[in-house]
N, C-alpha and C. Protein backbone atom coordinates (compact mmCIF):
# COMPACT_ATOMS: atom_id res chain seq x y z
N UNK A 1 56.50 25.31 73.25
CA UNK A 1 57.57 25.98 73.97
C UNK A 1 58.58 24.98 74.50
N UNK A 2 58.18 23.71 74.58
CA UNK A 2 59.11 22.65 75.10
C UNK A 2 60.01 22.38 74.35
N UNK A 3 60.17 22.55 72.97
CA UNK A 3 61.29 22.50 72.08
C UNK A 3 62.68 23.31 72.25
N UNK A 4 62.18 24.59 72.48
CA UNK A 4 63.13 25.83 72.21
C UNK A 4 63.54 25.92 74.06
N UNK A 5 63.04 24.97 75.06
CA UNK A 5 63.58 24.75 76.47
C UNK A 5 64.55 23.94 75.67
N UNK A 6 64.06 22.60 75.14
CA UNK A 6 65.11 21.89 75.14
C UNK A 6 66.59 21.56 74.39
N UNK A 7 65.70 22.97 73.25
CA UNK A 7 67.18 23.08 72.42
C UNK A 7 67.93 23.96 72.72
N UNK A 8 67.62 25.14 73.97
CA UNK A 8 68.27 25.65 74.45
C UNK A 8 69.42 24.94 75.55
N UNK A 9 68.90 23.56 76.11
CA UNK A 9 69.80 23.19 77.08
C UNK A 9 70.61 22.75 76.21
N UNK A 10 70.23 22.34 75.16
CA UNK A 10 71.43 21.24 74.07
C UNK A 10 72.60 22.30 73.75
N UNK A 11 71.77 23.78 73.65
CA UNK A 11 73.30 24.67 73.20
C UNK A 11 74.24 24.70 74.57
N UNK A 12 73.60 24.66 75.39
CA UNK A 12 73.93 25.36 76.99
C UNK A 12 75.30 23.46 77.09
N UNK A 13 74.63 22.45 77.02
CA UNK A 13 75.05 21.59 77.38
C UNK A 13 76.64 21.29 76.19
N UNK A 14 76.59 22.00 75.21
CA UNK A 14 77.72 21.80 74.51
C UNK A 14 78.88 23.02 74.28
N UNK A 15 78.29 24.08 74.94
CA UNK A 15 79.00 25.33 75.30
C UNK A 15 80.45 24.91 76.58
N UNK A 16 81.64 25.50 76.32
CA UNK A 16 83.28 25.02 76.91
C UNK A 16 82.57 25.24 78.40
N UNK A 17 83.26 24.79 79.29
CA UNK A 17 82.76 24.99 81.06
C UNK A 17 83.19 26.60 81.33
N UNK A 18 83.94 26.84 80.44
CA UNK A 18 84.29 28.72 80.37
C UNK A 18 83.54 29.41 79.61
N UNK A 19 82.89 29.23 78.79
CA UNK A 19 82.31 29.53 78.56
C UNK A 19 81.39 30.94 78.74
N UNK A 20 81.14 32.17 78.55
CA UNK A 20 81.15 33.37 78.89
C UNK A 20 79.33 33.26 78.63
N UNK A 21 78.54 34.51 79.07
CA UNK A 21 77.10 34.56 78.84
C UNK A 21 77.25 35.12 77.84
N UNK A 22 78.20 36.03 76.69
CA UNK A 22 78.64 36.05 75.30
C UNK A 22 78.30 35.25 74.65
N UNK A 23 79.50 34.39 74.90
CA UNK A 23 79.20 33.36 74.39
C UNK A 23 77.84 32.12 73.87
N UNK A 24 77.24 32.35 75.16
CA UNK A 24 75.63 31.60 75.16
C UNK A 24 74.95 32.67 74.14
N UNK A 25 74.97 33.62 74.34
CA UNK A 25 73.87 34.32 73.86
C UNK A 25 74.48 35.00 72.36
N UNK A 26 76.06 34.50 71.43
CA UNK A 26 76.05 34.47 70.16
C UNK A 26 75.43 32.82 69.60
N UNK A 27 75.82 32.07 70.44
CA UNK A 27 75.16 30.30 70.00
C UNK A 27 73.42 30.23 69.90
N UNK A 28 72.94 31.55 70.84
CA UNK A 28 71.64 31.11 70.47
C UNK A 28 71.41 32.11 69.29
N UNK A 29 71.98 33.50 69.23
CA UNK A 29 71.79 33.71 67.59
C UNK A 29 71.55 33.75 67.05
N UNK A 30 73.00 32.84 66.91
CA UNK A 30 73.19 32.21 65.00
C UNK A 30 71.92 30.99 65.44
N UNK A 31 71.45 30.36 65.92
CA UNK A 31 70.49 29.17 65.86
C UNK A 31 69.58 29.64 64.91
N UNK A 32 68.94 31.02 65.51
CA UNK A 32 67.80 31.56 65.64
C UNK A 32 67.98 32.28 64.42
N UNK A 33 69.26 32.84 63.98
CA UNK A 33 69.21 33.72 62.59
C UNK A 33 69.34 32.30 61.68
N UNK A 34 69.67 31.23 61.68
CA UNK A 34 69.69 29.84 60.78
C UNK A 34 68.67 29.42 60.68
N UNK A 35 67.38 29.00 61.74
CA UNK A 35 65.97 28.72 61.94
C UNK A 35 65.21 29.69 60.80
N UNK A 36 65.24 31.34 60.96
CA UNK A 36 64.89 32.31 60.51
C UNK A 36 65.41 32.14 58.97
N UNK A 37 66.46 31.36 58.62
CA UNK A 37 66.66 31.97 56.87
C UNK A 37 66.14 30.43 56.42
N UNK A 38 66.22 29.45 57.32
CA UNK A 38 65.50 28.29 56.84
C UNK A 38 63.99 28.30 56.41
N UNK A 39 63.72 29.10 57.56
CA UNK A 39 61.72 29.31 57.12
C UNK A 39 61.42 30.65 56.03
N UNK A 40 62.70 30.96 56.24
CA UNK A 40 62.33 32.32 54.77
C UNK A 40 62.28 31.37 53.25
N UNK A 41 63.29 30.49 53.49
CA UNK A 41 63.60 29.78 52.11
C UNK A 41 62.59 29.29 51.81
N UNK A 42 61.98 28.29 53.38
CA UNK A 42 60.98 26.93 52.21
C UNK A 42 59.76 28.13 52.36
N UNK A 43 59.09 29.10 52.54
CA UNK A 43 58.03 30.16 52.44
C UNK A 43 58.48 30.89 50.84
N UNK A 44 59.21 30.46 50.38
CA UNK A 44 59.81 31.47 49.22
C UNK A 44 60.13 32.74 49.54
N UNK A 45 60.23 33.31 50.84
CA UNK A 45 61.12 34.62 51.06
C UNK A 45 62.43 34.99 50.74
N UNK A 46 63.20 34.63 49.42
CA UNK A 46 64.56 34.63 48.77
C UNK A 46 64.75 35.25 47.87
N UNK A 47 65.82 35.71 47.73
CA UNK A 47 66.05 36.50 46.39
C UNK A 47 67.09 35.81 45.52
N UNK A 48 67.05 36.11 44.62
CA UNK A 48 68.38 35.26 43.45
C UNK A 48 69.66 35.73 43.74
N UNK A 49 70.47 35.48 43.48
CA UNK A 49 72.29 35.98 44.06
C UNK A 49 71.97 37.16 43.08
N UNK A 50 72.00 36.46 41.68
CA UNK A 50 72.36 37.75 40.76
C UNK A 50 71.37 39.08 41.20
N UNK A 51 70.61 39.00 41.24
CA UNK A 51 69.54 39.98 41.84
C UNK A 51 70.32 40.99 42.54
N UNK A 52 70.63 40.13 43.79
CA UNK A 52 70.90 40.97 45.22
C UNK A 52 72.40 41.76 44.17
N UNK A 53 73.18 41.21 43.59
CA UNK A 53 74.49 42.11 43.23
C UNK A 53 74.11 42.75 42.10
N UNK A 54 72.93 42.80 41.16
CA UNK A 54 72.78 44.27 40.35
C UNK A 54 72.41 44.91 41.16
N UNK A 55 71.83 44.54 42.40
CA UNK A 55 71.06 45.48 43.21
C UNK A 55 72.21 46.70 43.59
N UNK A 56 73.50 46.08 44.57
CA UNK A 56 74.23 46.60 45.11
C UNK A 56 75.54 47.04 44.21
N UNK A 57 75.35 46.57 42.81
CA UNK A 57 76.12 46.60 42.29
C UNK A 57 77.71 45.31 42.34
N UNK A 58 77.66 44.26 42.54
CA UNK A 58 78.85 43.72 43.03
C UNK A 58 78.86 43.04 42.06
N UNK A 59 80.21 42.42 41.28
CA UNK A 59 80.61 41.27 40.73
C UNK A 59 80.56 40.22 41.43
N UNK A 60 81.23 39.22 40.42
CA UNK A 60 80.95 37.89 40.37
C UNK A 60 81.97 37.64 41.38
């Protein structure tokens, strides 16, 4: 748990002095949705591009 104290002050400590509680709480996030697609990747939780757009149908 001492990690996610201290990488929370690192966001807190580089956030503008105006900074809004918005603001804090989109920076922790995206951390946390970036952490989350990092451990999906190296677990092999991914799908192929082409995949996902026959899926939905989308071009290139």
């Amino acid at each position: 748990m001492g990690l996610v104290k201290e990488e929370a002050q690192k966001i807190v400590e580089k956030l503008p002095s105006k900074a809004t509680w918005d603001d804090l709480m989109y920076e922790i996030y995206v951390r946390q949705a970036i952490e989350a697609g990092l451990a999906d990747s190296k677990a092999g939780r991914t799908k192929d591009v082409k995949e996902i757009r026959a899926k939905f149908g989308l071009q290139k």
